[in-house]
PDB file of N, CA and C in Angstrom:
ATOM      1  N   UNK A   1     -33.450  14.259 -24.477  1.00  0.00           N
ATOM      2  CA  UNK A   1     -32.442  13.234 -24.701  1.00  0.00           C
ATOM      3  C   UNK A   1     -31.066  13.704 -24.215  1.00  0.00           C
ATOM      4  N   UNK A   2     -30.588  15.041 -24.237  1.00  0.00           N
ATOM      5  CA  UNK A   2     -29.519  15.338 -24.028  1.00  0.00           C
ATOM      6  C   UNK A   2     -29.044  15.697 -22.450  1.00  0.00           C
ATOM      7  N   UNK A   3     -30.410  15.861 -22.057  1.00  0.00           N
ATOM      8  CA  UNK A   3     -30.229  15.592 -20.400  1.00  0.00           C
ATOM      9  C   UNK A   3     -29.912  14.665 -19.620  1.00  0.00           C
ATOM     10  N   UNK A   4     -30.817  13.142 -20.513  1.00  0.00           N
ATOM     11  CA  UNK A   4     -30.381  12.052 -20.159  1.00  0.00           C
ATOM     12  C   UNK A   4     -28.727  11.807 -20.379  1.00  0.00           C
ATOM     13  N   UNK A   5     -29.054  11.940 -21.243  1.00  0.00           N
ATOM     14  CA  UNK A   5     -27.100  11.706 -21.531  1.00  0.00           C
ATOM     15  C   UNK A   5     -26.123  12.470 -20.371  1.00  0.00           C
ATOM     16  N   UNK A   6     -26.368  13.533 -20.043  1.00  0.00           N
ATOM     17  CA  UNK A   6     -25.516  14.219 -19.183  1.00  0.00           C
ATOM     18  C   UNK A   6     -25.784  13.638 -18.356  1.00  0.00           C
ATOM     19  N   UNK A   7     -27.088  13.228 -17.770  1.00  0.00           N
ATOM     20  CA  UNK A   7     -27.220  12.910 -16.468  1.00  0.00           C
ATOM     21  C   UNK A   7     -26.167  11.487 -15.819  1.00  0.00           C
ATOM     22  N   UNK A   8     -26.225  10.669 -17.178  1.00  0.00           N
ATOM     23  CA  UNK A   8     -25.352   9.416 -17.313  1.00  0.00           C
ATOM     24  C   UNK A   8     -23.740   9.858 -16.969  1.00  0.00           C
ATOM     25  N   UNK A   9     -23.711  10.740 -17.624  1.00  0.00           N
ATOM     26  CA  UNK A   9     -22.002  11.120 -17.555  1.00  0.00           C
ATOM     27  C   UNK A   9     -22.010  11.401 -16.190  1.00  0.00           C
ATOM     28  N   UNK A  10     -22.437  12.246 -15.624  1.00  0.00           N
ATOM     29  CA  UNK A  10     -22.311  12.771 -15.096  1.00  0.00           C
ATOM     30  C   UNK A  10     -22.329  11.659 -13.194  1.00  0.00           C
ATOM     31  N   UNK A  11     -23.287  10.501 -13.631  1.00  0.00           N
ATOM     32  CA  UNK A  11     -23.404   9.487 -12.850  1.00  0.00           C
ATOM     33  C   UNK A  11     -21.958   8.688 -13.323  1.00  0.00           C
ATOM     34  N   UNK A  12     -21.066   8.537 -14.297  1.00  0.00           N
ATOM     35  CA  UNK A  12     -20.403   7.472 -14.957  1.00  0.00           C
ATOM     36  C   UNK A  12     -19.091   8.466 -13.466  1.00  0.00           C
ATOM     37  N   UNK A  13     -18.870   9.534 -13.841  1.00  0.00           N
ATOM     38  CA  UNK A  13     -17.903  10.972 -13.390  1.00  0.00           C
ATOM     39  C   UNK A  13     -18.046  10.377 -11.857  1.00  0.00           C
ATOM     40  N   UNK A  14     -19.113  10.684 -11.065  1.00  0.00           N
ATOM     41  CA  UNK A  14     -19.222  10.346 -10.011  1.00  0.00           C
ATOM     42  C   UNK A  14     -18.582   9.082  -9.553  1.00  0.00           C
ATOM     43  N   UNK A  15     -18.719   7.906 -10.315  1.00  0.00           N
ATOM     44  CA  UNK A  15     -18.536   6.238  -9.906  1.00  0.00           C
ATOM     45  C   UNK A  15     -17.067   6.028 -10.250  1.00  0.00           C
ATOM     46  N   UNK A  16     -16.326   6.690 -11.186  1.00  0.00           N
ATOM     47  CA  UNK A  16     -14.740   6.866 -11.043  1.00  0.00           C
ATOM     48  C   UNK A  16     -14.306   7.309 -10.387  1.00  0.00           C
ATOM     49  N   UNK A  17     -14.692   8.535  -9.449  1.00  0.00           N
ATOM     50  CA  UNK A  17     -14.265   9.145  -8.800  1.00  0.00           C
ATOM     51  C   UNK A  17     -14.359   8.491  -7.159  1.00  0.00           C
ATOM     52  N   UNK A  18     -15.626   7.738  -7.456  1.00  0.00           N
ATOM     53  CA  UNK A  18     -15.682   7.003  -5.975  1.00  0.00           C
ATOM     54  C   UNK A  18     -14.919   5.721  -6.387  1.00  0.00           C
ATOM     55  N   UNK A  19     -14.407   5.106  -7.247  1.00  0.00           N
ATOM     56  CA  UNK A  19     -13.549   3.852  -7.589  1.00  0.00           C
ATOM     57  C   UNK A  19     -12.171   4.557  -6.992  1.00  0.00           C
ATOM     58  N   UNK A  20     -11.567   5.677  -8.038  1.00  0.00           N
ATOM     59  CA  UNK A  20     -10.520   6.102  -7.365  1.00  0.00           C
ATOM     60  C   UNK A  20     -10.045   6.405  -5.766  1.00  0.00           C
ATOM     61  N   UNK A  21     -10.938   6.932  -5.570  1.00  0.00           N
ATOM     62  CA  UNK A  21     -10.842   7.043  -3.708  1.00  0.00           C
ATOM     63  C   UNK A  21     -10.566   5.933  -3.327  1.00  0.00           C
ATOM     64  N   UNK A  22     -11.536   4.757  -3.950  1.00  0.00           N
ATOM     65  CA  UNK A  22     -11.729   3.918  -2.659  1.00  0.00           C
ATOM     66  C   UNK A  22      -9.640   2.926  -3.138  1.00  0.00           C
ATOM     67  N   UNK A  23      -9.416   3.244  -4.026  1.00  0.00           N
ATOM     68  CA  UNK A  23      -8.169   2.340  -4.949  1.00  0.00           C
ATOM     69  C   UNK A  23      -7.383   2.976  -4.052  1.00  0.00           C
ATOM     70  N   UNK A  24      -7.412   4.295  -4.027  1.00  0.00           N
ATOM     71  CA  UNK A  24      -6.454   5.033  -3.452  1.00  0.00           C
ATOM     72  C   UNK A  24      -6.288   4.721  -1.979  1.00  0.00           C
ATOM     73  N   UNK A  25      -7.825   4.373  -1.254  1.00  0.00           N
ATOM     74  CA  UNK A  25      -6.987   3.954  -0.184  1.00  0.00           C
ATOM     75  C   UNK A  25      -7.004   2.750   0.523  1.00  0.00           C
ATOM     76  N   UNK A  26      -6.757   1.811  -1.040  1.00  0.00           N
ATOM     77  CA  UNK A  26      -6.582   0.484  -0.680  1.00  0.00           C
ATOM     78  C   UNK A  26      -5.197   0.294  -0.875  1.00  0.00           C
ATOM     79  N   UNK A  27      -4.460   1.315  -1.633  1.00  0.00           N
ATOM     80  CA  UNK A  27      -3.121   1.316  -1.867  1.00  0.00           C
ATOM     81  C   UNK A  27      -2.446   1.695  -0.992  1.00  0.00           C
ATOM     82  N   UNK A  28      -3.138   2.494   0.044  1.00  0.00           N
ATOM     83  CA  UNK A  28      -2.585   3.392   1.351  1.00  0.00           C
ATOM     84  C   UNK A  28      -2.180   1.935   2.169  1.00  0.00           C
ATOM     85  N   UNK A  29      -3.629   1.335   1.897  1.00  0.00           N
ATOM     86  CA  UNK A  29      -3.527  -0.150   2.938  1.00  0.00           C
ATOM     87  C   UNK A  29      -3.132  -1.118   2.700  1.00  0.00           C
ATOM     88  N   UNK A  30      -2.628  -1.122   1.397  1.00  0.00           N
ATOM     89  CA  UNK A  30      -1.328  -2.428   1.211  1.00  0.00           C
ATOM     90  C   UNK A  30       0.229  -2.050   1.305  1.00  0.00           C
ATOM     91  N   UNK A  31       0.050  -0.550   0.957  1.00  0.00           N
ATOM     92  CA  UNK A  31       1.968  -0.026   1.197  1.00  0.00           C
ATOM     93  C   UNK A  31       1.590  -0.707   2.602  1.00  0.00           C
ATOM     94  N   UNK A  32       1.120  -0.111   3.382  1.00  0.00           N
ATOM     95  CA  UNK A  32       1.148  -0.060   5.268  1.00  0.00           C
ATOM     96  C   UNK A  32       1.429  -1.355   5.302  1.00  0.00           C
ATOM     97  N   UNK A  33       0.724  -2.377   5.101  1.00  0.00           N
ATOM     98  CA  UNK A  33       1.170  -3.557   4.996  1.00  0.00           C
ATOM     99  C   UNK A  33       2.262  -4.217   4.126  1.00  0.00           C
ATOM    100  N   UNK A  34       2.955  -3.830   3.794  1.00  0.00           N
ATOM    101  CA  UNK A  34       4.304  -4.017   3.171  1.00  0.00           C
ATOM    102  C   UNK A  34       5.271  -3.888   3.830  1.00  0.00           C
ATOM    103  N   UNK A  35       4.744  -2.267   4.111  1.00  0.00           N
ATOM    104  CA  UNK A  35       6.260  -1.679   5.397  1.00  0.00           C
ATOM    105  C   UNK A  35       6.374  -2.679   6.163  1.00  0.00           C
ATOM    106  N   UNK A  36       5.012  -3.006   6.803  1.00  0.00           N
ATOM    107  CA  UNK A  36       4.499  -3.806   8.292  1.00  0.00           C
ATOM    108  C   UNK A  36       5.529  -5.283   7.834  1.00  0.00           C
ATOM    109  N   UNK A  37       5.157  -5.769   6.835  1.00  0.00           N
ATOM    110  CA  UNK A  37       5.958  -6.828   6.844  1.00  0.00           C
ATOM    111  C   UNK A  37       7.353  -7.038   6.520  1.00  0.00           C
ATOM    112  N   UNK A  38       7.905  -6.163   5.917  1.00  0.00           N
ATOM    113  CA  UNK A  38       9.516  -5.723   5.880  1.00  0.00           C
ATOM    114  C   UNK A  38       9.739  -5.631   6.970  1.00  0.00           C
ATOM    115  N   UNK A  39       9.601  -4.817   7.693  1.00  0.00           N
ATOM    116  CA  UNK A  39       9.765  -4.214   9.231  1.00  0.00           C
ATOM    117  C   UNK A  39      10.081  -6.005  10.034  1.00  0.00           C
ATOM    118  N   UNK A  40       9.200  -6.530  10.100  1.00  0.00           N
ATOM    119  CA  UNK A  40       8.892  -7.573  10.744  1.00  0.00           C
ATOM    120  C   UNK A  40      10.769  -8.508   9.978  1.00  0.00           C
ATOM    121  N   UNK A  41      10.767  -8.811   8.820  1.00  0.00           N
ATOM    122  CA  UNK A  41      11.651  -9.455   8.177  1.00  0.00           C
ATOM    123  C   UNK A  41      12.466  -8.825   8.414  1.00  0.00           C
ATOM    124  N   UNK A  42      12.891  -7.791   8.444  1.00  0.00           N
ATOM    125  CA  UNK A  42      14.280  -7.266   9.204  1.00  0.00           C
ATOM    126  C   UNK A  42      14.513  -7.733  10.965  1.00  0.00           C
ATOM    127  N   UNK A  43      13.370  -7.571  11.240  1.00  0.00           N
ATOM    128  CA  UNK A  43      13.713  -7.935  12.639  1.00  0.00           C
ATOM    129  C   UNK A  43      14.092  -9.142  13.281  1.00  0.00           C
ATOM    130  N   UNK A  44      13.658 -10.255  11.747  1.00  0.00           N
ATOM    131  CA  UNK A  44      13.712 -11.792  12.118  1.00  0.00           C
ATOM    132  C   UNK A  44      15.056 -11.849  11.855  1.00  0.00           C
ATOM    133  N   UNK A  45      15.763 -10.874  10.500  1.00  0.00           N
ATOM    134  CA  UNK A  45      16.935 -11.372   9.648  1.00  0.00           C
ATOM    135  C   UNK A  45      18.197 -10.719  11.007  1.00  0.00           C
ATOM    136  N   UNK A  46      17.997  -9.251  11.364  1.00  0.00           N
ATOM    137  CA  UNK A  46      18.857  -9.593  12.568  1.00  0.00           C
ATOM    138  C   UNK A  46      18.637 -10.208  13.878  1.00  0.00           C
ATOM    139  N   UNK A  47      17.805 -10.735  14.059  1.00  0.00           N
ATOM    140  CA  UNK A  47      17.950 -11.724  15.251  1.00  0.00           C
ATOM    141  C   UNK A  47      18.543 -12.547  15.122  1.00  0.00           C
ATOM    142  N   UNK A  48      18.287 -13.216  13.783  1.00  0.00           N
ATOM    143  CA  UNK A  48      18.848 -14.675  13.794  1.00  0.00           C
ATOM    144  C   UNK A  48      20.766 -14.379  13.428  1.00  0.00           C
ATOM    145  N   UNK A  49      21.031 -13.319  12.969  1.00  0.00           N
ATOM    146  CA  UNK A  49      21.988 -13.287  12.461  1.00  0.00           C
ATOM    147  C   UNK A  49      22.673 -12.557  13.260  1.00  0.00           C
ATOM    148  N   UNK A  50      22.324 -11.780  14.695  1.00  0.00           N
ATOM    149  CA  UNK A  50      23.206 -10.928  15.497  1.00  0.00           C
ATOM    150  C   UNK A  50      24.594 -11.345  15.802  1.00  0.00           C
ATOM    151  N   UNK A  51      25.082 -12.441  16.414  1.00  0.00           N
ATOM    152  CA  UNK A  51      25.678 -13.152  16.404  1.00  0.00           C
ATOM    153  C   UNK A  51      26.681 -13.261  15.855  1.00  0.00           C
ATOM    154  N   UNK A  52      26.531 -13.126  14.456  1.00  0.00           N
ATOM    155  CA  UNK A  52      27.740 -13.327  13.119  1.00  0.00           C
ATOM    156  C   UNK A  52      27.987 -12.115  12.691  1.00  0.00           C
ATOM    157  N   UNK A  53      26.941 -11.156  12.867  1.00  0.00           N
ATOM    158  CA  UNK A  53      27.135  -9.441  12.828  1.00  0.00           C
ATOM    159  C   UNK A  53      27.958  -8.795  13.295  1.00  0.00           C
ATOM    160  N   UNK A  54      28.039  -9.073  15.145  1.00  0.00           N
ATOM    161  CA  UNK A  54      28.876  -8.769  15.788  1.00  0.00           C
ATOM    162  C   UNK A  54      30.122  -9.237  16.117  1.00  0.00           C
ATOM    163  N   UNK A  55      30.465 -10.511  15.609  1.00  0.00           N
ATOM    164  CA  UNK A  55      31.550 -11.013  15.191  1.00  0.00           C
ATOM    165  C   UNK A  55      32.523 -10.118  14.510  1.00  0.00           C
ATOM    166  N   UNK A  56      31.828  -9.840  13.088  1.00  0.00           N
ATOM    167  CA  UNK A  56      32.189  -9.183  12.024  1.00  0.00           C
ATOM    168  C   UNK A  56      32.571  -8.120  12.434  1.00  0.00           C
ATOM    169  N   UNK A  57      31.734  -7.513  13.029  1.00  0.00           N
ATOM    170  CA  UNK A  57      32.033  -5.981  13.455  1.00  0.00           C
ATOM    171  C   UNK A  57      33.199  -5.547  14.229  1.00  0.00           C
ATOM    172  N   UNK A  58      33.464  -6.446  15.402  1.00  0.00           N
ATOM    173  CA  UNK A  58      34.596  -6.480  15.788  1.00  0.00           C
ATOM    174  C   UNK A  58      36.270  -6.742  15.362  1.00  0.00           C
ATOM    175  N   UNK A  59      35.894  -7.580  14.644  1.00  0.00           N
ATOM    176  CA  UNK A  59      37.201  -7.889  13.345  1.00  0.00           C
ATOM    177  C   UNK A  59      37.433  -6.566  12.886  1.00  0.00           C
TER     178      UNK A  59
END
């Protein structure tokens, strides 16, 4: 009986450990996609706004 039991843990140990990995690099792959889309929104916010930027800047 007490083998079984370990054997369980020991299967339970394994399946967190493969949950964590896989979390871990689903988190890798949503930061990346975060940056990715910031990145992108900065690039829209000065385009559209270069214009009034460099206005400013010169003042």
């Amino acid at each position: 009986m007490a083998s079984m039991k370990s054997n369980v843990l020991k299967a339970n140990k394994s399946a967190v450990r493969k949950q964590k990995k896989s979390s871990s690099s689903d988190t890798a792959v949503m930061r990346r996609k975060v940056k990715q889309n910031f990145a992108a929104q900065v690039d829209a916010f000065i385009q559209r706004y270069r214009p009034a930027l460099e206005v400013l800047a010169k003042r």
